[in-house]
Protein backbone atom coordinates (compact mmCIF):
# COMPACT_ATOMS: atom_id res chain seq x y z
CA UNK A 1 1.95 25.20 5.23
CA UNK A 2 -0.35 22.31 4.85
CA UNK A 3 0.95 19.22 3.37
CA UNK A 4 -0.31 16.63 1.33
CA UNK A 5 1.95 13.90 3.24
CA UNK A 6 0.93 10.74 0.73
CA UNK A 7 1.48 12.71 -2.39
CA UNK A 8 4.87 13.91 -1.54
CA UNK A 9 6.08 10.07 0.11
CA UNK A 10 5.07 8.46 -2.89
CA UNK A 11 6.71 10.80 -4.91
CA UNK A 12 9.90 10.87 -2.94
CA UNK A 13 9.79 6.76 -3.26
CA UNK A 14 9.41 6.94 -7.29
CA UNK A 15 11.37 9.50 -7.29
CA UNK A 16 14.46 8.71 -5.40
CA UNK A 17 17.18 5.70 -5.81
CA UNK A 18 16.33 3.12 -3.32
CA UNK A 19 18.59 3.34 0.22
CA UNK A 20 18.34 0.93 3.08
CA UNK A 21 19.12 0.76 6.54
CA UNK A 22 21.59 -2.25 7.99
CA UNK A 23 19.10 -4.13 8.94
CA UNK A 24 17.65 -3.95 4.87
CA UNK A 25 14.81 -1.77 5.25
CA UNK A 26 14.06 0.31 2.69
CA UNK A 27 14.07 4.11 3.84
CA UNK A 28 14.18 6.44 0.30
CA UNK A 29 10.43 7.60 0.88
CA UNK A 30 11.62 8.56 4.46
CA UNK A 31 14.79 10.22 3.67
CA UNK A 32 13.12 12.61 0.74
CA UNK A 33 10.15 13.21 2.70
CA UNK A 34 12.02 14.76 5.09
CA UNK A 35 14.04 16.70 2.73
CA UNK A 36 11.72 17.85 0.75
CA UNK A 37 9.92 18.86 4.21
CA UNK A 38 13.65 20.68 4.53
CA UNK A 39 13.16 21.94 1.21
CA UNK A 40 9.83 23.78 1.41
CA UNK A 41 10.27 25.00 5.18
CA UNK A 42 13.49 26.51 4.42
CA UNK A 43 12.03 28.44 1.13
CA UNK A 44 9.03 29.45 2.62
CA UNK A 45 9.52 29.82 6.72
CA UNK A 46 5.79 28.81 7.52
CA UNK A 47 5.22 29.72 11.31
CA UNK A 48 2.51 26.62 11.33
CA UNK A 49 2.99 22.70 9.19
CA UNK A 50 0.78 20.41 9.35
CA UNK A 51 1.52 17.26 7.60
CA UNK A 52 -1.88 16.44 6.34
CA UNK A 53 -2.85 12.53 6.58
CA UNK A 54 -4.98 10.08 4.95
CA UNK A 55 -7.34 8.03 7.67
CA UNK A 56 -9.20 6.85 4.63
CA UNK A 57 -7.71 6.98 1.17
CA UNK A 58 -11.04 5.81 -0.45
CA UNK A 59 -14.01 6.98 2.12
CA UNK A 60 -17.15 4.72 1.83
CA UNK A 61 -19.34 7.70 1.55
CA UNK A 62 -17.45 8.74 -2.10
CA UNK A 63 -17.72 4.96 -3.03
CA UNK A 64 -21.32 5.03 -2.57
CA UNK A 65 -21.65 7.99 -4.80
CA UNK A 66 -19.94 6.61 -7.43
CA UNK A 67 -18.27 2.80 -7.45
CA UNK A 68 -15.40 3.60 -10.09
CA UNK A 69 -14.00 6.03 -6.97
CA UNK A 70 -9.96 5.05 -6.97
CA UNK A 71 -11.20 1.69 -8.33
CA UNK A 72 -7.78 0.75 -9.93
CA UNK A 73 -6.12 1.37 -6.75
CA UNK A 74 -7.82 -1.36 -4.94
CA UNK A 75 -5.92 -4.61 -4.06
CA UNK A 76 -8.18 -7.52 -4.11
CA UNK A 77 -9.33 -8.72 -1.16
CA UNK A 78 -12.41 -10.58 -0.09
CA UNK A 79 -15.87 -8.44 -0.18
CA UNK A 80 -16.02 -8.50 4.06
CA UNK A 81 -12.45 -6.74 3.87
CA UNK A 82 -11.97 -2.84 4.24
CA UNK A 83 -10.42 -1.77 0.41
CA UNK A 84 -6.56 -1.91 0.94
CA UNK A 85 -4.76 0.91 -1.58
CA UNK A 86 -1.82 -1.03 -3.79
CA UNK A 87 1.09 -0.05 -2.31
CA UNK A 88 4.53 -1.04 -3.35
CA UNK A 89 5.59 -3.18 -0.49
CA UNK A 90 8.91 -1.38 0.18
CA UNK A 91 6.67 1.55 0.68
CA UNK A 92 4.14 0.58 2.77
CA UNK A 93 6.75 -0.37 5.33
CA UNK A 94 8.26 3.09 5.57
CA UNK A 95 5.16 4.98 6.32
CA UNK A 96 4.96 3.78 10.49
CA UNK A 97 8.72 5.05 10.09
CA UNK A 98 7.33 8.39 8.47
CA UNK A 99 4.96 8.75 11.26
CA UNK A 100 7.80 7.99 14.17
CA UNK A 101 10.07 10.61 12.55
CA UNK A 102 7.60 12.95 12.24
CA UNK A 103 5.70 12.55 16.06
CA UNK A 104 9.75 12.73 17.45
CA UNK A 105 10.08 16.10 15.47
CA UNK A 106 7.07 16.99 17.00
CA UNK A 107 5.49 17.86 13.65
CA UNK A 108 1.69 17.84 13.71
CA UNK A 109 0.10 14.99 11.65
CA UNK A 110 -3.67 15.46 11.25
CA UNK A 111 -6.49 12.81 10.13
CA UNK A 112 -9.85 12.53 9.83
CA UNK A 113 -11.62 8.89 10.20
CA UNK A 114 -13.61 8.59 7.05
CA UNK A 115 -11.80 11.46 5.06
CA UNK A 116 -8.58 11.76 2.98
CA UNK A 117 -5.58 14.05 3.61
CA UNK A 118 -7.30 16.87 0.82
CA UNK A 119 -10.22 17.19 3.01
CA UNK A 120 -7.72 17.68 5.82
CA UNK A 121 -6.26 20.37 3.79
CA UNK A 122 -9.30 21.79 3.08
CA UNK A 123 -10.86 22.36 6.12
CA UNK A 124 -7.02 23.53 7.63
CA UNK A 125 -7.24 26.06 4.67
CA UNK A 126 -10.60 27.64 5.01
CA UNK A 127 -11.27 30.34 7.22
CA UNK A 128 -7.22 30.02 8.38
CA UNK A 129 -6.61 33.44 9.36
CA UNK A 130 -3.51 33.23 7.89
CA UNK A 131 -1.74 33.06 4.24
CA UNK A 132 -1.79 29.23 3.15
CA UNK A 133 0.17 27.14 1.12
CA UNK A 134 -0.68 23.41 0.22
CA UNK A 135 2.07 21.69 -0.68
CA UNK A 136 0.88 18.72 -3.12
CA UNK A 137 0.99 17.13 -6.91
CA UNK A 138 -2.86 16.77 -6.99
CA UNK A 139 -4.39 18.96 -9.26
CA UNK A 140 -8.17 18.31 -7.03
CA UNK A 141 -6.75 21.14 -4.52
CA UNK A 142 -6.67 23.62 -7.00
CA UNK A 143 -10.11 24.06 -6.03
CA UNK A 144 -8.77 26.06 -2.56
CA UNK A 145 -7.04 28.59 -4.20
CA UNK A 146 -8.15 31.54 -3.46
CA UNK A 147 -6.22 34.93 -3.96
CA UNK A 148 -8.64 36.99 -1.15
CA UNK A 149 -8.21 34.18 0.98
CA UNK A 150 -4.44 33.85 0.13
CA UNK A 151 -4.86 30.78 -0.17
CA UNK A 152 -1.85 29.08 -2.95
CA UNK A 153 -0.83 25.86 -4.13
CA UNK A 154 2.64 24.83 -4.10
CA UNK A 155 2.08 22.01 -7.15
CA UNK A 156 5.08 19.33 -6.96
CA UNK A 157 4.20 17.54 -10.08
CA UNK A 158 7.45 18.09 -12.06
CA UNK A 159 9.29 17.55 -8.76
CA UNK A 160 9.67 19.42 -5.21
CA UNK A 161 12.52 21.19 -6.77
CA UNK A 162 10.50 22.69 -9.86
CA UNK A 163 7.33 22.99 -7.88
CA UNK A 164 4.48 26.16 -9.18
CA UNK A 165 2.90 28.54 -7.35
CA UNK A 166 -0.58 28.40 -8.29
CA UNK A 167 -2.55 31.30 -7.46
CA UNK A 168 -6.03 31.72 -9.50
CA UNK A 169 -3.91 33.79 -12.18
CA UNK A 170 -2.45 29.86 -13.08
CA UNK A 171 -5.98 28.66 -12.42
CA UNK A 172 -7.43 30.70 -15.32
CA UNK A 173 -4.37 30.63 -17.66
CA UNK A 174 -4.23 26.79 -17.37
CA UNK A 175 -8.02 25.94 -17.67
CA UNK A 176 -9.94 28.99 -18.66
CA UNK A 177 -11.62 28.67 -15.13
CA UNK A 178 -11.98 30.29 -11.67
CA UNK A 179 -10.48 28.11 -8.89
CA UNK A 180 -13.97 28.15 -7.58
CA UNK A 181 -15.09 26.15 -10.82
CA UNK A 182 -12.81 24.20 -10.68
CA UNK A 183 -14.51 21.44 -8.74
CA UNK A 184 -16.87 21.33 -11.43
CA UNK A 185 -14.60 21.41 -14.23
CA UNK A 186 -12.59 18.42 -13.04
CA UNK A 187 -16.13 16.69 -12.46
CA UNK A 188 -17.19 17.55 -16.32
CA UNK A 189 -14.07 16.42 -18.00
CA UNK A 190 -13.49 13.43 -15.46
CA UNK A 191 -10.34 12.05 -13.81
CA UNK A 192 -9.24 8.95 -14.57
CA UNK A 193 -6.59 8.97 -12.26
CA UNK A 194 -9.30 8.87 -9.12
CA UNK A 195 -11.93 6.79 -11.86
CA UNK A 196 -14.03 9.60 -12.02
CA UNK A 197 -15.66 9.05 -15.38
CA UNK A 198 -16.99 12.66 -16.12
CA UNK A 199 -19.21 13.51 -19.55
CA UNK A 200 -18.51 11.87 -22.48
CA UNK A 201 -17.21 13.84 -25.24
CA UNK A 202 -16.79 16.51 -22.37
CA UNK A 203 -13.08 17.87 -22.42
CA UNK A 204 -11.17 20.11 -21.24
CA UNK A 205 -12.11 23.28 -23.68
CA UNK A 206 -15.80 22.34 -23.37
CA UNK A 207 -16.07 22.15 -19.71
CA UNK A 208 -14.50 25.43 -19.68
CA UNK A 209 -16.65 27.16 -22.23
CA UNK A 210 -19.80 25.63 -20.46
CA UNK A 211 -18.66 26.70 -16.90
CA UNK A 212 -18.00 30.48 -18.21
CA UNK A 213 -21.12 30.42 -19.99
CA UNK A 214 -23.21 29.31 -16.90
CA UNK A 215 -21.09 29.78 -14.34
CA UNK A 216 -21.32 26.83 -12.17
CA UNK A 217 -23.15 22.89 -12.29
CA UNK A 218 -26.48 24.36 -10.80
CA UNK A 219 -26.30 26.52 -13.83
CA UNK A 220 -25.07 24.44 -16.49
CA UNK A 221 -27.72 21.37 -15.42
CA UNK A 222 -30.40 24.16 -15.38
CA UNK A 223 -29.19 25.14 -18.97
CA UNK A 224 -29.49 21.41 -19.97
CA UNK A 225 -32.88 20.83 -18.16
CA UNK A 226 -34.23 24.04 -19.68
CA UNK A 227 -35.62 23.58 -23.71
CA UNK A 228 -35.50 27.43 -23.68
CA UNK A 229 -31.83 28.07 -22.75
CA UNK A 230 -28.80 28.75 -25.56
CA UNK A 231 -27.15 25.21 -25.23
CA UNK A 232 -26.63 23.17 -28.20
CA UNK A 233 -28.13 20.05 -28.85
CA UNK A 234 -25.11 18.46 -28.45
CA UNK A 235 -23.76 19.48 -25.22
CA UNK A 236 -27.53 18.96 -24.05
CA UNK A 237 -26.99 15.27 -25.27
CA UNK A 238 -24.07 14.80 -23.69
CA UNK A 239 -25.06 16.08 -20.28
CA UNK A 240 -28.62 14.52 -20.38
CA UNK A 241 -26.61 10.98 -20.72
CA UNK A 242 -24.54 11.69 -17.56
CA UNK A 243 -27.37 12.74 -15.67
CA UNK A 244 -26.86 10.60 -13.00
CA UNK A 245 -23.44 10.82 -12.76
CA UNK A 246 -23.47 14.75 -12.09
CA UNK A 247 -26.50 14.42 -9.47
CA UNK A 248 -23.27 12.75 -7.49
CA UNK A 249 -20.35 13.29 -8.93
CA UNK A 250 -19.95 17.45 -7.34
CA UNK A 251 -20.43 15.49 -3.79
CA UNK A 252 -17.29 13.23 -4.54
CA UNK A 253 -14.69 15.78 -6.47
CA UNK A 254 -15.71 19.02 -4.24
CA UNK A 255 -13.20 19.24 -0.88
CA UNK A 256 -14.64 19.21 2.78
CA UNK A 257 -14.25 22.22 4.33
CA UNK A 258 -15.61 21.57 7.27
CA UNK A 259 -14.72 18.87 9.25
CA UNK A 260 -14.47 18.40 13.16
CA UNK A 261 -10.49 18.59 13.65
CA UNK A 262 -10.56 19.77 17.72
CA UNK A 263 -7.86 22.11 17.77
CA UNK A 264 -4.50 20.87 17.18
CA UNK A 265 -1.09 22.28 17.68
CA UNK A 266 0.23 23.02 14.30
CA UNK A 267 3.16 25.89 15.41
CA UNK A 268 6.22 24.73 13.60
CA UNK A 269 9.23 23.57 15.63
CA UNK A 270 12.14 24.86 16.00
CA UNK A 271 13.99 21.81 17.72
CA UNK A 272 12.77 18.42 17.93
CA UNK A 273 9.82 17.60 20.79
CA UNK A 274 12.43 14.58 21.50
CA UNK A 275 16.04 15.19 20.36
CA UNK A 276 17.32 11.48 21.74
CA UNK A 277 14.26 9.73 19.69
CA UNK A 278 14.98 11.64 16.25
CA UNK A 279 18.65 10.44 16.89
CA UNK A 280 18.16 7.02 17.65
CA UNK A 281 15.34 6.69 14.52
CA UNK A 282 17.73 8.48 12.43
CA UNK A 283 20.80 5.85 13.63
CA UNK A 284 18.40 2.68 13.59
CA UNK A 285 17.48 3.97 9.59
CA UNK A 286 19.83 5.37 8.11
CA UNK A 287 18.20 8.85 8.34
CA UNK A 288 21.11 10.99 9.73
CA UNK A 289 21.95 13.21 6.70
CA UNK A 290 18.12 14.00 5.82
CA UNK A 291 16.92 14.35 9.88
CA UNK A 292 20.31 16.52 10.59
CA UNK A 293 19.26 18.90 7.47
CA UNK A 294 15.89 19.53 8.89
CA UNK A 295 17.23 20.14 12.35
CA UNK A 296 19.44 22.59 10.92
CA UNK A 297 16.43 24.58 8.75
CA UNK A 298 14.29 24.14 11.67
CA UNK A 299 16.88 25.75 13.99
CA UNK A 300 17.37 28.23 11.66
CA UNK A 301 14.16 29.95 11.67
């Protein structure tokens, strides 16, 4: 079970009525985080979790492709300053408490310098071995699934409790694609929730009719480049325009699978690495009903 940590801390701090410890830190983002780590654990008894982490929400490299990358996240800061994702402050200040409760559970938390947690998850998931599921409310990782593979995504969007198993079945009934178009399908239509542009006057049902016509962005820019080939002058208009933004824009949506991650121990626990530490973190914040839950689901596997 690989999870998208971010995704599911912001949603638990959105999502949850705000609790703080005595000494008036805010812990709600801790305390669902860990139950919805409960939650998912319990339901599907992974033998390996990783908890998936961000090193680099916005990686340079992306930026350079295209500037508009997570744009609208940015807080402003001066140009000789790394970018700095806007965070609600009452956030921000639980995630080194995330991290201690999760290191004293003896949970594995992987990063990659210059990559985000869905590259994480994608190299994690490819080639595993194993049946996968990513746990996350980012529709980009739909891009992994893959039935052969078994490879699924456990999609959080309505809420951990009404999460979707998304196997390439949902892929195809949601968006008239493969999983493996995907990638390009989310580049064609654009995101503007990650300021990804795409082709204008591409939507959803075109990028889908275009992708099952040609089958994949080599084909569909060959089809465009091509006077010869059966695409209309209008799509051919459209995805002339764009031409530099698809020359780049694959690069930036399409997951690393293959990163350097050593080999890290990712067997799931079934007792805290330091019982006295998760007690004294769960005193000291006001964690004791969420961190004794996940003992108990832990233990109970």
């Amino acid at each position: 079970m690989l999870l998208d940590t971010a995704s599911m801390y912001f949603r638990a701090f959105f999502g949850i009525p705000e609790v703080t410890a005595d000494n008036g830190t805010p812990v709600n983002a801790v305390r669902g985080l860990l139950d919805f780590i409960s939650r998912m654990v319990g339901e599907y008894e992974p033998t390996d979790l990783v908890c998936c982490w961000d090193n680099d929400w916005r990686p340079q490299w992306r930026v350079d492709l295209i500037p508009s990358y997570k744009s609208h996240r940015v807080v402003a800061v001066r140009q000789d300053q790394p970018d700095i994702e806007e965070v609600p402050d009452p956030l921000e200040v639980q995630v080194p408490i995330i991290r201690a409760v999760l290191d004293a559970f003896g949970i594995a938390v992987v990063g990659a310098d210059g990559y985000e947690a869905d590259d994480v998850i994608g190299t994690l998931a490819t080639g595993a071995g194993m049946p996968v599921d990513v746990v996350t409310g980012d529709r980009d990782l739909f891009q992994l699934v893959d039935d052969e593979a078994r490879v699924r995504v456990l999609y959080i969007a309505r809420g951990v409790s009404k999460h979707e198993r998304v196997t390439a079945a949902v892929v195809r009934e949601k968006y008239d694609v493969e999983p493996g178009q995907y990638a390009d399908f989310a580049t064609l239509r654009g995101d503007a929730s990650d300021g990804l542009p795409g082709v204008k006057g591409v939507g959803d049902k075109t990028a889908a009719t275009l992708l099952q016509r040609f089958g994949d962005m080599a084909g569909i820019l060959a089809a465009a480049d091509d006077p010869s080939s059966d695409l209309g002058p209008n799509p051919r208009s459209k995805l002339k325009a764009a031409a530099d933004y698809l020359a780049v824009a694959p690069q930036v949506v399409a997951v690393t699978r293959d990163l350097d991650l050593g080999k890290p121990d990712t067997t799931l626990p079934h007792e805290p690495r330091d019982p006295e530490l998760v007690e004294a973190l769960a005193q000291e914040f006001n964690l004791g009903g969420p961190a004794g839950r996940l003992r108990a689901t832990l233990a109970a596997l």
